[in-house]
N, C-alpha and C. Protein backbone atom coordinates (compact mmCIF):
# COMPACT_ATOMS: atom_id res chain seq x y z
N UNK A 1 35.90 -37.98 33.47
CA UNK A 1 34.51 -37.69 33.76
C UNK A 1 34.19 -36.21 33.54
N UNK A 2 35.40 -35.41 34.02
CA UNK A 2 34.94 -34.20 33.65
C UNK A 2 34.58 -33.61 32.20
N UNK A 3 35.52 -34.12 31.34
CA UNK A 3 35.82 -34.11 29.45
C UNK A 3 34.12 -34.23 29.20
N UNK A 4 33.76 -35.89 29.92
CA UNK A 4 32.23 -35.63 29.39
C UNK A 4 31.15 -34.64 29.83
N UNK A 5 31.60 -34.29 31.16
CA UNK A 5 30.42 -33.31 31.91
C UNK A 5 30.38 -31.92 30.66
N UNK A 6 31.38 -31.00 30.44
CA UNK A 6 31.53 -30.19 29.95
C UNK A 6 31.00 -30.56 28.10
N UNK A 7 31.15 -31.88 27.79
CA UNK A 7 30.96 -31.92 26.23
C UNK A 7 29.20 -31.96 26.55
N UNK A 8 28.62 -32.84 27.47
CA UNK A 8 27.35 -32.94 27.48
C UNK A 8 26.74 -31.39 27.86
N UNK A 9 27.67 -30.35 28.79
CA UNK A 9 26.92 -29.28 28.94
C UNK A 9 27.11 -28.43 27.86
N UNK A 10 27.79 -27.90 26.97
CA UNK A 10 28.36 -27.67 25.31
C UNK A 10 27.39 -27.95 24.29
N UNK A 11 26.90 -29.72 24.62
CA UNK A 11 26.41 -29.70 23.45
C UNK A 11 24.92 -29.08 23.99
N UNK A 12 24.52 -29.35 25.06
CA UNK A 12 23.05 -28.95 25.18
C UNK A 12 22.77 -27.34 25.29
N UNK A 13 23.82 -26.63 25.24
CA UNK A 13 23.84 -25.44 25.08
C UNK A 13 23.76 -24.27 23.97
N UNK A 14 24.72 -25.50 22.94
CA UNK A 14 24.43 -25.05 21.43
C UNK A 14 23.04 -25.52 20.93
N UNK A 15 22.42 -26.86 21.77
CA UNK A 15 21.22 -26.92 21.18
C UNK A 15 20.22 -26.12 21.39
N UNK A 16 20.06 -25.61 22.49
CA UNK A 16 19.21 -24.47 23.22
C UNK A 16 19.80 -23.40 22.13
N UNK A 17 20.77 -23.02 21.77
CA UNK A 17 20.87 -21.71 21.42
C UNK A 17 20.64 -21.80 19.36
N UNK A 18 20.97 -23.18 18.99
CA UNK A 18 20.15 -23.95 17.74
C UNK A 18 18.94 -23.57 17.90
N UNK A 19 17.87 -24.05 18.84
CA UNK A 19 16.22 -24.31 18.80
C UNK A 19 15.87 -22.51 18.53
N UNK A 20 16.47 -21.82 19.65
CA UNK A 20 15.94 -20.23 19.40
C UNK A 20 16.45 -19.41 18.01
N UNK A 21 17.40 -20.06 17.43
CA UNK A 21 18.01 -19.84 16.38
C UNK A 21 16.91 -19.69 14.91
N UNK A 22 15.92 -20.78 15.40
CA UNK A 22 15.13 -21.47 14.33
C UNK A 22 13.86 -20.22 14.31
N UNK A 23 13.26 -20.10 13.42
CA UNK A 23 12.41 -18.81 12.75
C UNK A 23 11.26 -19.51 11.90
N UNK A 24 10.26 -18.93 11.79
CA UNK A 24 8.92 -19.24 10.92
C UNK A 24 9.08 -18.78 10.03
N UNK A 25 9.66 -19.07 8.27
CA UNK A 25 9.25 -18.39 7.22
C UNK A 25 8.46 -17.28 6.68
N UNK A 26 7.07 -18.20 7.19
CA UNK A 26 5.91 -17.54 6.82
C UNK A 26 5.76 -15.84 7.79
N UNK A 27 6.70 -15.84 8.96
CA UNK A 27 6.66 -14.19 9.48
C UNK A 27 7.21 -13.28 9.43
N UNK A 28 6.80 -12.33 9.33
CA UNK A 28 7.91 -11.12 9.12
C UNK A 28 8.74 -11.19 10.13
N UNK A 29 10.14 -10.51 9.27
CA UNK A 29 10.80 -10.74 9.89
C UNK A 29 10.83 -8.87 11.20
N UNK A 30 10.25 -8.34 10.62
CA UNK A 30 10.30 -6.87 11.79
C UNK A 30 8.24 -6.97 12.62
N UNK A 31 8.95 -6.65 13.78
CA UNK A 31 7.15 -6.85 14.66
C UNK A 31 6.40 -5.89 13.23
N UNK A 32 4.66 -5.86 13.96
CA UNK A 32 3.93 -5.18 12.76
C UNK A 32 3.77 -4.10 13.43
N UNK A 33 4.83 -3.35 14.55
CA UNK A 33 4.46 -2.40 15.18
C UNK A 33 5.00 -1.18 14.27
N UNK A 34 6.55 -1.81 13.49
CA UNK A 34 7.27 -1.07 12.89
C UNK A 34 7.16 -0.92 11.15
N UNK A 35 6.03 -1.74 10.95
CA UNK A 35 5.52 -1.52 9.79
C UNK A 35 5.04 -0.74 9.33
N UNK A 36 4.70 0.35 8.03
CA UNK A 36 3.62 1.46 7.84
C UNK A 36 2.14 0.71 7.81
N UNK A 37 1.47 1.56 8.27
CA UNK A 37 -0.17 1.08 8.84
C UNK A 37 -0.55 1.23 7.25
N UNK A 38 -1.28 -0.22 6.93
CA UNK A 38 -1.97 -0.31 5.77
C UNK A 38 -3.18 0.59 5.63
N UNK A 39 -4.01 1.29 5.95
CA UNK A 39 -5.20 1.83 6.67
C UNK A 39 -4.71 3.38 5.79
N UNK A 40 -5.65 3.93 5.32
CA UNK A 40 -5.17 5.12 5.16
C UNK A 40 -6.47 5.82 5.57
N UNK A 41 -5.62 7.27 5.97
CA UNK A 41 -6.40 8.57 5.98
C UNK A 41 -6.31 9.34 5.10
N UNK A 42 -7.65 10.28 5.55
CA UNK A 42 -7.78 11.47 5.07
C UNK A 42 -7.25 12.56 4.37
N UNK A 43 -6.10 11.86 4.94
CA UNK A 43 -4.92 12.97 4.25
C UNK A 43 -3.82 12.49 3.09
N UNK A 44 -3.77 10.93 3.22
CA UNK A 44 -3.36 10.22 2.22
C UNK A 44 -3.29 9.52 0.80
N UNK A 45 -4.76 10.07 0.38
CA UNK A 45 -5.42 9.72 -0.61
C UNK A 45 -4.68 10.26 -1.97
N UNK A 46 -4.78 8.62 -2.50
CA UNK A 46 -3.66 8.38 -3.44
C UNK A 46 -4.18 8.10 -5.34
N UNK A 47 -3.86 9.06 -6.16
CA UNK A 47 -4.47 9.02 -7.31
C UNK A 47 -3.95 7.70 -7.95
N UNK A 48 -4.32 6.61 -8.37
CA UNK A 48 -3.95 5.29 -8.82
C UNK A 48 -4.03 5.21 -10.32
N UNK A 49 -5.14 5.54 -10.71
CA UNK A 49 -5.26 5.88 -12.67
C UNK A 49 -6.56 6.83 -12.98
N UNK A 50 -6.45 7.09 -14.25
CA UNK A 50 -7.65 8.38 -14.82
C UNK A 50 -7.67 7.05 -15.87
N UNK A 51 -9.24 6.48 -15.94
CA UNK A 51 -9.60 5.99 -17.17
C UNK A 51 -10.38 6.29 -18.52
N UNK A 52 -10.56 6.19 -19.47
CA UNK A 52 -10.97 7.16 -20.48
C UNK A 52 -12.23 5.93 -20.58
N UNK A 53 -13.42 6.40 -21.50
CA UNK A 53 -14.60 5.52 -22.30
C UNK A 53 -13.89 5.52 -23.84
N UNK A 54 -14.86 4.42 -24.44
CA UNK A 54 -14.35 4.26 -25.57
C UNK A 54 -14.42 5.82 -26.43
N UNK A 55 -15.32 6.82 -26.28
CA UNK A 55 -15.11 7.87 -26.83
C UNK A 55 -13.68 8.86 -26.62
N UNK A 56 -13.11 8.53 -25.18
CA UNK A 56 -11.55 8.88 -25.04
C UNK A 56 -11.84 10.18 -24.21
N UNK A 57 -13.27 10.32 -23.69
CA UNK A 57 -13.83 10.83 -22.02
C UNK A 57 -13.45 10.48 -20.97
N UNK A 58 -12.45 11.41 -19.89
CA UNK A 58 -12.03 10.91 -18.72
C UNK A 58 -13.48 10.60 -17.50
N UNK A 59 -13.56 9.65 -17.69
CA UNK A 59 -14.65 9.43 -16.93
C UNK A 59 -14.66 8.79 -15.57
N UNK A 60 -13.99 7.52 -15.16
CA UNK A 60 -13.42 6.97 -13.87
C UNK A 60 -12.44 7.34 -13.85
N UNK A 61 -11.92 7.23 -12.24
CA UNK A 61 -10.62 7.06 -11.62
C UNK A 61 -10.81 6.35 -10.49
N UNK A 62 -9.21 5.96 -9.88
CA UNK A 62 -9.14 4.92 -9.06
C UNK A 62 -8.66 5.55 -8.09
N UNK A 63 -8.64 5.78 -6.76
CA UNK A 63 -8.56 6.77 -5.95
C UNK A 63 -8.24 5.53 -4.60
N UNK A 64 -7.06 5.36 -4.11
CA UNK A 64 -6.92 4.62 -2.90
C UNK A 64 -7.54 3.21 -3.24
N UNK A 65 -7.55 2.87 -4.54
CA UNK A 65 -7.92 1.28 -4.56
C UNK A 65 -9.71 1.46 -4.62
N UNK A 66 -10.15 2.68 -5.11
CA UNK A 66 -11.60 2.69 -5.49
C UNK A 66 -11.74 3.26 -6.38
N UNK A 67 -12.57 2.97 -7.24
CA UNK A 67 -12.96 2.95 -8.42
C UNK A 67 -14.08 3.90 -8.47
N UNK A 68 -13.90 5.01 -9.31
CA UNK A 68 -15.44 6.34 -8.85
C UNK A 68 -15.27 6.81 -9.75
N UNK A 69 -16.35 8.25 -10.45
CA UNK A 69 -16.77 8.41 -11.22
C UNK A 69 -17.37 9.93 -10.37
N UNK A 70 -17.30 11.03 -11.27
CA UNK A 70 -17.80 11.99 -10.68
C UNK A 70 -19.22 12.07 -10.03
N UNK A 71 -18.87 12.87 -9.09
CA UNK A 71 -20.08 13.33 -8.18
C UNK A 71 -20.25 12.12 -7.16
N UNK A 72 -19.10 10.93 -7.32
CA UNK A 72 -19.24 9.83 -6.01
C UNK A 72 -18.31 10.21 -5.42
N UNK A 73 -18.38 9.85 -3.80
CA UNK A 73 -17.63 9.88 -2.90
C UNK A 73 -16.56 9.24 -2.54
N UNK A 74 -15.57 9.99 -1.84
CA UNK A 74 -14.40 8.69 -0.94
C UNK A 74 -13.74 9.84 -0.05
N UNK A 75 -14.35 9.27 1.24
CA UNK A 75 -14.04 10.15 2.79
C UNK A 75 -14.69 11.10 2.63
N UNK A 76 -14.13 12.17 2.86
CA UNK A 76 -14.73 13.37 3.54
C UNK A 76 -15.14 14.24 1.75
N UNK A 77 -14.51 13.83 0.82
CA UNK A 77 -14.51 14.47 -0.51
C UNK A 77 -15.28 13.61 -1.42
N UNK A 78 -15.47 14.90 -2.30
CA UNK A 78 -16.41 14.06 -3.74
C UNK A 78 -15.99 14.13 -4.98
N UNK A 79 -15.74 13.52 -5.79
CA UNK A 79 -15.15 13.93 -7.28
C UNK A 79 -15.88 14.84 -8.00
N UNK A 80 -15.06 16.01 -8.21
CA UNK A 80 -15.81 17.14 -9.01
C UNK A 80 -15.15 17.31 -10.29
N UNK A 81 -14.49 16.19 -10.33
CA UNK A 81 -13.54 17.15 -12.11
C UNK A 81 -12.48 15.59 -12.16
N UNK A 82 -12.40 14.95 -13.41
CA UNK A 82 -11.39 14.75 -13.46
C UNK A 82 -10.90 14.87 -15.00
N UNK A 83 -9.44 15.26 -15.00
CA UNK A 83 -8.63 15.62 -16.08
C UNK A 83 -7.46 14.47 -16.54
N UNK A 84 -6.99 15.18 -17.57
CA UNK A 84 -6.28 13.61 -18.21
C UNK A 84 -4.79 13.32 -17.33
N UNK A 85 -4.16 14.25 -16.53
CA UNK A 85 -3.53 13.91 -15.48
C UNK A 85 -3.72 13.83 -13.58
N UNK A 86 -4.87 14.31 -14.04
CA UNK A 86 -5.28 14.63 -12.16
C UNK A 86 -6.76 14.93 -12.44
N UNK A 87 -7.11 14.94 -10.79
CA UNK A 87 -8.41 14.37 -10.70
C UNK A 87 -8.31 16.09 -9.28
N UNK A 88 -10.39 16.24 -9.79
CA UNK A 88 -10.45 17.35 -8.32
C UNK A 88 -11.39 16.66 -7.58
N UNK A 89 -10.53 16.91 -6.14
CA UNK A 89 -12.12 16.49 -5.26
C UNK A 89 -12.12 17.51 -4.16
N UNK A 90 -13.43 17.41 -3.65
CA UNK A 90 -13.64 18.55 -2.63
C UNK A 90 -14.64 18.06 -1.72
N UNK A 91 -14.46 18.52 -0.44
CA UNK A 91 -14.86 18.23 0.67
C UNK A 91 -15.82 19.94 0.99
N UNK A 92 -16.81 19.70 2.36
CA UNK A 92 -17.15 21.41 2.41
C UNK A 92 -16.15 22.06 2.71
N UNK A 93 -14.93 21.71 2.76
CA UNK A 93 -14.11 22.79 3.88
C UNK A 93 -12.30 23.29 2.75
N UNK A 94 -12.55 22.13 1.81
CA UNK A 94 -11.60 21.84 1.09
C UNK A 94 -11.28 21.59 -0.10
N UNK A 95 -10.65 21.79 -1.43
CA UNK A 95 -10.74 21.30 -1.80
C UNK A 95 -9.11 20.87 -3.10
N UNK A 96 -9.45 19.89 -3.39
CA UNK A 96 -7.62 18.67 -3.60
C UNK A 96 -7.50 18.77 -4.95
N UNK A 97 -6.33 18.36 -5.37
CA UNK A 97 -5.99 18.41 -6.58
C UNK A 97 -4.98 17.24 -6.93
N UNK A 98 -5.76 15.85 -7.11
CA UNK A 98 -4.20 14.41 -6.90
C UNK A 98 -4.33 14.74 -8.42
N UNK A 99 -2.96 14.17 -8.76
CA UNK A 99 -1.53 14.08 -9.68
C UNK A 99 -1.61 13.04 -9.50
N UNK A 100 -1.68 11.97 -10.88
CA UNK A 100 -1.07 10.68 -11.11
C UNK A 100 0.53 11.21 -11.33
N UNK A 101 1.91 10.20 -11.03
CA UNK A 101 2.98 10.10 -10.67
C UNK A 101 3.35 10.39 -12.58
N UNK A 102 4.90 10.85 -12.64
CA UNK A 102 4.83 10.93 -14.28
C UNK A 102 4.62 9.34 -14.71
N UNK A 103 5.70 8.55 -13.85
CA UNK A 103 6.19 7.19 -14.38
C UNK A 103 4.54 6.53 -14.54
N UNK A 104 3.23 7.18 -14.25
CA UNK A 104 2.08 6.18 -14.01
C UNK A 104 1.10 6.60 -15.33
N UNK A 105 1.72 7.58 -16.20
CA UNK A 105 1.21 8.24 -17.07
C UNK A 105 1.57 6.84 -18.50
N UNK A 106 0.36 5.96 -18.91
CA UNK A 106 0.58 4.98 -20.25
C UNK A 106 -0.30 5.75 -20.97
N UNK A 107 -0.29 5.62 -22.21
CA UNK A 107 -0.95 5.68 -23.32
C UNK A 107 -1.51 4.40 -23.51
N UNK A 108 -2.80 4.14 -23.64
CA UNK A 108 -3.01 2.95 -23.92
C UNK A 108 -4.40 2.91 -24.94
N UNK A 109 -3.70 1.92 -26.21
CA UNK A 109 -4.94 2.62 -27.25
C UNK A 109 -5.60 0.71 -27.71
N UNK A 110 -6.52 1.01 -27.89
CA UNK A 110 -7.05 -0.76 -28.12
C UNK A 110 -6.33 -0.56 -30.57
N UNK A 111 -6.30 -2.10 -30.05
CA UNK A 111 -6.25 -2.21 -31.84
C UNK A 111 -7.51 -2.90 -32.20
């Protein structure tokens, strides 16, 4: 009687420790406390591309996933200049100078 007491408490123990074992795919696996905050600031603003017009005029850029064009805004700054590797923007108090990355530098010509 005892052989079974102990196999029945064994097995329901590995099952309990089976069930917590078990995980949701679909979640990360680290809390979202320890994640970097998707959200950016002011201070993070990230040059993404310099696009040319068909005349081969730097005219847009993509700035944190926005798309602008001189003399428009994003945060506290405004696009005052952009060049075929970097872009200027300036705020009243400030003013920036983003660098696209080398590796982000394509040539890209239509045929």
């Amino acid at each position: 009687m005892s052989k079974i007491f102990i196999t029945f408490i064994l097995s329901f123990a590995c099952s309990v420790n089976a069930h917590q074992g078990q995980f949701d795919p679909t979640k990360p696996l680290v809390r979202g406390s320890d994640l970097p905050s998707a959200k950016s600031t002011s201070t993070d603003l990230t040059l993404q591309s310099i696009i040319k017009d068909k005349h081969g005029a730097f005219n847009k850029v993509i700035i944190s996933g926005t798309l602008l064009k001189i003399g428009e805004p994003i945060m506290n700054y405004q696009v005052v200049a952009i060049n075929a590797n970097s872009v200027v923007i300036k705020s009243p108090d400030r003013e920036r100078t983003l660098t696209l990355l080398p590796q982000a530098i394509v040539n890209y010509k239509n045929k």
